[in-house]
Protein backbone atom coordinates (compact mmCIF):
# COMPACT_ATOMS: atom_id res chain seq x y z
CA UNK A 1 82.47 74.08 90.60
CA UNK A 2 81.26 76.62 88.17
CA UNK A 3 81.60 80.57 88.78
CA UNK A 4 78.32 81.12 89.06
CA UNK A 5 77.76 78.22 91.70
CA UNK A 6 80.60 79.64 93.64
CA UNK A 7 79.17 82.65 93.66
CA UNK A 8 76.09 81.60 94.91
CA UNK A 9 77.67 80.05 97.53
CA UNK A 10 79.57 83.27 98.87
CA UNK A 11 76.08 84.65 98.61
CA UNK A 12 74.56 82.27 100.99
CA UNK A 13 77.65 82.15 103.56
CA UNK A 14 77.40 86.23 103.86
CA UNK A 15 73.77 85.93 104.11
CA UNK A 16 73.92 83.36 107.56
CA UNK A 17 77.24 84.87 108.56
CA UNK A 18 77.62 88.04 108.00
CA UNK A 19 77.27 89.53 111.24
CA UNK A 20 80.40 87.06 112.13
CA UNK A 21 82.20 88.28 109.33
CA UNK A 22 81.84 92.01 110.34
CA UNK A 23 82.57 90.92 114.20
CA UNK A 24 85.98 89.17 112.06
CA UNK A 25 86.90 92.28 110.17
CA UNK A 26 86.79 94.61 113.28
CA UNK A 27 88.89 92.57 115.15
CA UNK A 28 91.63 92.17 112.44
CA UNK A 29 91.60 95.80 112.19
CA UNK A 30 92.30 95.77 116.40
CA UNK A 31 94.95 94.06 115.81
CA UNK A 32 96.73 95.47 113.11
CA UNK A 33 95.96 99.12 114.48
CA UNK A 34 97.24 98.08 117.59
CA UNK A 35 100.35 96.34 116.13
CA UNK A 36 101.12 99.26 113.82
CA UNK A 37 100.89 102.16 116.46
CA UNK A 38 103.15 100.19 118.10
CA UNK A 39 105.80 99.40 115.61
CA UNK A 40 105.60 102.49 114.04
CA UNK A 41 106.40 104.86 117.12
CA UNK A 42 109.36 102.39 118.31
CA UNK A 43 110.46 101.50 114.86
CA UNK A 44 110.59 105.07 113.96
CA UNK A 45 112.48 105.74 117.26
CA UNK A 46 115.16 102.93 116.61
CA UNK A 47 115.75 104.46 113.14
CA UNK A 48 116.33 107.69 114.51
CA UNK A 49 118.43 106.18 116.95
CA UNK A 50 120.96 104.47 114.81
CA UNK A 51 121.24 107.82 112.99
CA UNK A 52 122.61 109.87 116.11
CA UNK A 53 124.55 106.18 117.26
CA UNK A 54 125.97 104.79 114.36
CA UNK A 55 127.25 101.72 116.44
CA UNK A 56 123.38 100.60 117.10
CA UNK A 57 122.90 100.50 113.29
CA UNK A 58 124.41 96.76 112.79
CA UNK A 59 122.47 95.02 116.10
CA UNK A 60 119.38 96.58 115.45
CA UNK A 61 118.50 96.33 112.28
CA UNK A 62 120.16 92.86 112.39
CA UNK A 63 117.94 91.85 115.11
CA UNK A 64 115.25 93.49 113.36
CA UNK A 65 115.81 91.43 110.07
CA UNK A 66 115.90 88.26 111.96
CA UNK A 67 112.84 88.49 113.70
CA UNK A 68 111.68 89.09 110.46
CA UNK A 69 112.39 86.16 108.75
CA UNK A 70 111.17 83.96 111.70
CA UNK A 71 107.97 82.52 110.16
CA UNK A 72 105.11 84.08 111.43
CA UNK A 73 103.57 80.71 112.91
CA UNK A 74 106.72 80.30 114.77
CA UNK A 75 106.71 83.88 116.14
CA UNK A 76 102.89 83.20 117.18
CA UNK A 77 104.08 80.62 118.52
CA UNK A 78 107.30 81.88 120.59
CA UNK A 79 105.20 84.95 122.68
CA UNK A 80 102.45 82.10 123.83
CA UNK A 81 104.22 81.70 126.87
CA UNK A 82 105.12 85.30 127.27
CA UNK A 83 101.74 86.08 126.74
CA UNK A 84 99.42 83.80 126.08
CA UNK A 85 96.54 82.56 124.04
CA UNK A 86 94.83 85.64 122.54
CA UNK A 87 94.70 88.99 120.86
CA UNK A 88 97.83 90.23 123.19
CA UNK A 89 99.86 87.54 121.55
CA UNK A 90 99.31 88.22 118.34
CA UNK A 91 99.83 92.18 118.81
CA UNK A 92 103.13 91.45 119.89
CA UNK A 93 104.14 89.38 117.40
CA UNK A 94 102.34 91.76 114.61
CA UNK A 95 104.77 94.22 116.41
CA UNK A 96 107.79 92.50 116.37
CA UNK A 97 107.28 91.22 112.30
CA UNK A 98 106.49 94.94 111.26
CA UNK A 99 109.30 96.91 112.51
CA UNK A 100 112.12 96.30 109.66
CA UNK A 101 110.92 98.03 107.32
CA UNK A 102 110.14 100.99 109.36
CA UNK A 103 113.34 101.22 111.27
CA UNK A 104 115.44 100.40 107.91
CA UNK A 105 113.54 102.78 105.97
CA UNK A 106 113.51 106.25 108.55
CA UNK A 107 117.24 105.12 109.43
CA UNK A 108 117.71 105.36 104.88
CA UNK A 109 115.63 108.92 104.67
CA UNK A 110 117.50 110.86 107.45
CA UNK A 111 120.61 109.54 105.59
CA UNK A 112 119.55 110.19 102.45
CA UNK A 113 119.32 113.73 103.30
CA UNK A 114 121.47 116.06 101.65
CA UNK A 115 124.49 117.11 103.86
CA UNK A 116 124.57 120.58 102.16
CA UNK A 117 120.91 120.97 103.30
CA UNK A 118 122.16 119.95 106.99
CA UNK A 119 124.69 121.88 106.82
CA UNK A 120 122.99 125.28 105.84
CA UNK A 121 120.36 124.77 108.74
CA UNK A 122 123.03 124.43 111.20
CA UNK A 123 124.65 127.28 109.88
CA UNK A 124 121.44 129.29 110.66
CA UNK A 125 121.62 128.24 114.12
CA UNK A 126 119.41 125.44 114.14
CA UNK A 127 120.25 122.74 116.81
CA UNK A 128 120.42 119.33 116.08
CA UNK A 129 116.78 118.81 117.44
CA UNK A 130 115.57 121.44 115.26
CA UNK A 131 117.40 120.10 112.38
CA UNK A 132 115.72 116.32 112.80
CA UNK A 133 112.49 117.75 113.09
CA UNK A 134 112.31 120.61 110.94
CA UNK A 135 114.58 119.65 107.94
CA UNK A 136 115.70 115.89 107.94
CA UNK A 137 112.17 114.41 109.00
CA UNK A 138 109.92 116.39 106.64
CA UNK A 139 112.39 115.63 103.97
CA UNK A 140 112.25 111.84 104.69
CA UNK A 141 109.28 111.43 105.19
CA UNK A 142 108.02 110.04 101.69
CA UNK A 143 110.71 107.39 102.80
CA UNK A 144 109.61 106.42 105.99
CA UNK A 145 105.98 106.68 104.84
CA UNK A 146 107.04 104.05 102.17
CA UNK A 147 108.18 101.64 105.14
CA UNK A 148 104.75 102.36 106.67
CA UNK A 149 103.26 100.96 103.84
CA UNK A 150 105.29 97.63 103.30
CA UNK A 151 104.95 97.29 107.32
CA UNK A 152 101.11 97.41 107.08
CA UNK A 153 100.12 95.56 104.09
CA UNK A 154 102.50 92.70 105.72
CA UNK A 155 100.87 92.97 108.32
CA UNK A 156 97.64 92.71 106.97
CA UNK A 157 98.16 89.37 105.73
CA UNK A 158 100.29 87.87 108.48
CA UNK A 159 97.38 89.10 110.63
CA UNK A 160 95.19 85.77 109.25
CA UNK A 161 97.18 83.89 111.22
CA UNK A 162 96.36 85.49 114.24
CA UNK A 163 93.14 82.98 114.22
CA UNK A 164 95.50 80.02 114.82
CA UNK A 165 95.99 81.28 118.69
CA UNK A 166 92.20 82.00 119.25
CA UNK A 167 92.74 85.85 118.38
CA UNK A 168 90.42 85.88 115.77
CA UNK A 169 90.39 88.41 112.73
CA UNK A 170 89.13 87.39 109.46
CA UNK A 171 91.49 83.97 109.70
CA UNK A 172 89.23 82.30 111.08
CA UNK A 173 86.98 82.32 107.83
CA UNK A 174 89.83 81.08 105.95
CA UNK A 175 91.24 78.19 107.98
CA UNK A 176 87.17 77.26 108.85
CA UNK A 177 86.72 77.34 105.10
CA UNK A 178 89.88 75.17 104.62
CA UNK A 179 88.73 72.48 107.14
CA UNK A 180 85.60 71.83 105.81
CA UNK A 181 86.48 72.07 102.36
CA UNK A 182 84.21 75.29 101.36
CA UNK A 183 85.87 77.03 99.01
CA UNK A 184 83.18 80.06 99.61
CA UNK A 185 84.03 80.04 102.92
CA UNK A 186 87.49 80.45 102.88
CA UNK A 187 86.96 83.40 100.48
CA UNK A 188 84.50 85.25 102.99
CA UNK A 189 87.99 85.41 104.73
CA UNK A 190 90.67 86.05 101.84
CA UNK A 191 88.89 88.49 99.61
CA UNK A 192 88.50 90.92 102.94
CA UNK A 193 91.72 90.64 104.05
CA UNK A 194 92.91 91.17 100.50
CA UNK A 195 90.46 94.28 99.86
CA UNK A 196 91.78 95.62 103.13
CA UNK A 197 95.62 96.03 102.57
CA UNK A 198 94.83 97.51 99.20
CA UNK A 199 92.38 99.70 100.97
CA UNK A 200 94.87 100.84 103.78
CA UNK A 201 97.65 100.95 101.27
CA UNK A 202 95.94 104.02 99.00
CA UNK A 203 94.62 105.92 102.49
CA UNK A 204 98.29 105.36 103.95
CA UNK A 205 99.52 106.55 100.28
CA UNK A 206 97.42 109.91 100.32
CA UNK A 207 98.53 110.39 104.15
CA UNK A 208 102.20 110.23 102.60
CA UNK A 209 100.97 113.30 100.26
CA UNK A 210 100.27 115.13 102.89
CA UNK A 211 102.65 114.76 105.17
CA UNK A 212 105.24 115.51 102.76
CA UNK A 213 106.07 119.27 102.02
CA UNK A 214 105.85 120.56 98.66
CA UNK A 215 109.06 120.35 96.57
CA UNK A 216 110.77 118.94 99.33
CA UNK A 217 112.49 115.83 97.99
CA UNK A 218 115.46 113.59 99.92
């Protein structure tokens, strides 16, 4: 099949189906909003956590890594029967494959943090609240917002899959295309989901601008 054929071919699909394919797209970003807010408020937590208790640290980013390398079918497949078929699923596997990188990377930036600047806020009376929030998070947080990043574009893509346990998302496009062979098809699926993470990966990378203070470093 020639380029331009192919082409075509995309053409017509979007044409007939393009009010599915915008129906697709909101969905997969449902679930991988969903999924994220998720992760990233307990995955955050947890790496705070492990910080302040040092004997956490091993467990949960252990358990964290292993859930991690579970493939993502198999995950999908292990919270059907805690949750069924359907978007609830998949959130909570989306949640449970995007926290690594979060918790590993908060629990790395408060670390990183340089004791001498902990040190002189505590001598100026800060408490240790104060410190995490005022000094120690603002200084990691080109860090965490790094783990943000890995977490969603992951995400993202894992996030096809989703279609496999009727949740729907731009999957569907792909394994549809896949079954019947259409090759432009399957790309009304892919070239979304692909145009997506790089999408959310530059408006996640200017958020990490912003977030950070200027000529604060860890």
């Amino acid at each position: 099949m020639n380029q331009k054929s192919l082409m075509q071919q995309i053409a017509q699909q979007l044409d007939s189906r393009w009010q599915d394919l915008l129906s697709a797209l909101l969905i997969h970003i449902e679930l991988v909003f969903l999924s994220m807010i998720l992760a990233i408020l307990v995955g955050i937590s947890l790496g705070i956590c492990i910080t302040r208790v040092p004997r956490l640290r091993g467990v949960t980013l252990g358990t964290a890594g292993i859930l991690q390398t579970i493939p993502s079918l198999a995950l999908l497949g292990f919270m059907i029967p805690l949750f069924g078929i359907g978007m609830n699923t998949a959130v909570a596997a989306l949640f449970l494959y995007s926290l690594l990188p979060i918790i590993r990377n908060t629990y790395t930036g408060i670390t990183d943090v340089d004791k001498a600047v902990v040190e002189a806020a505590r001598g100026m009376g800060m408490t240790s609240r104060q410190i995490l929030f005022r000094v120690q998070l603002p200084l990691a947080m080109s860090v965490i917002m790094a783990g943000v990043r890995t977490a969603t574009v992951i995400n993202i893509g894992t996030a096809t899959l989703a279609a496999f346990i009727g949740a729907g998302g731009l999957g569907e496009f792909i394994f549809l295309g896949i079954q019947r062979n259409i090759e432009a098809l399957t790309l009304l699926g892919a070239v979304p989901a692909a145009l997506l993470a790089i999408l959310i990966d530059y408006l996640l990378g200017l958020l990490e601008k912003l977030t950070t203070p200027k000529g604060l470093k860890v």
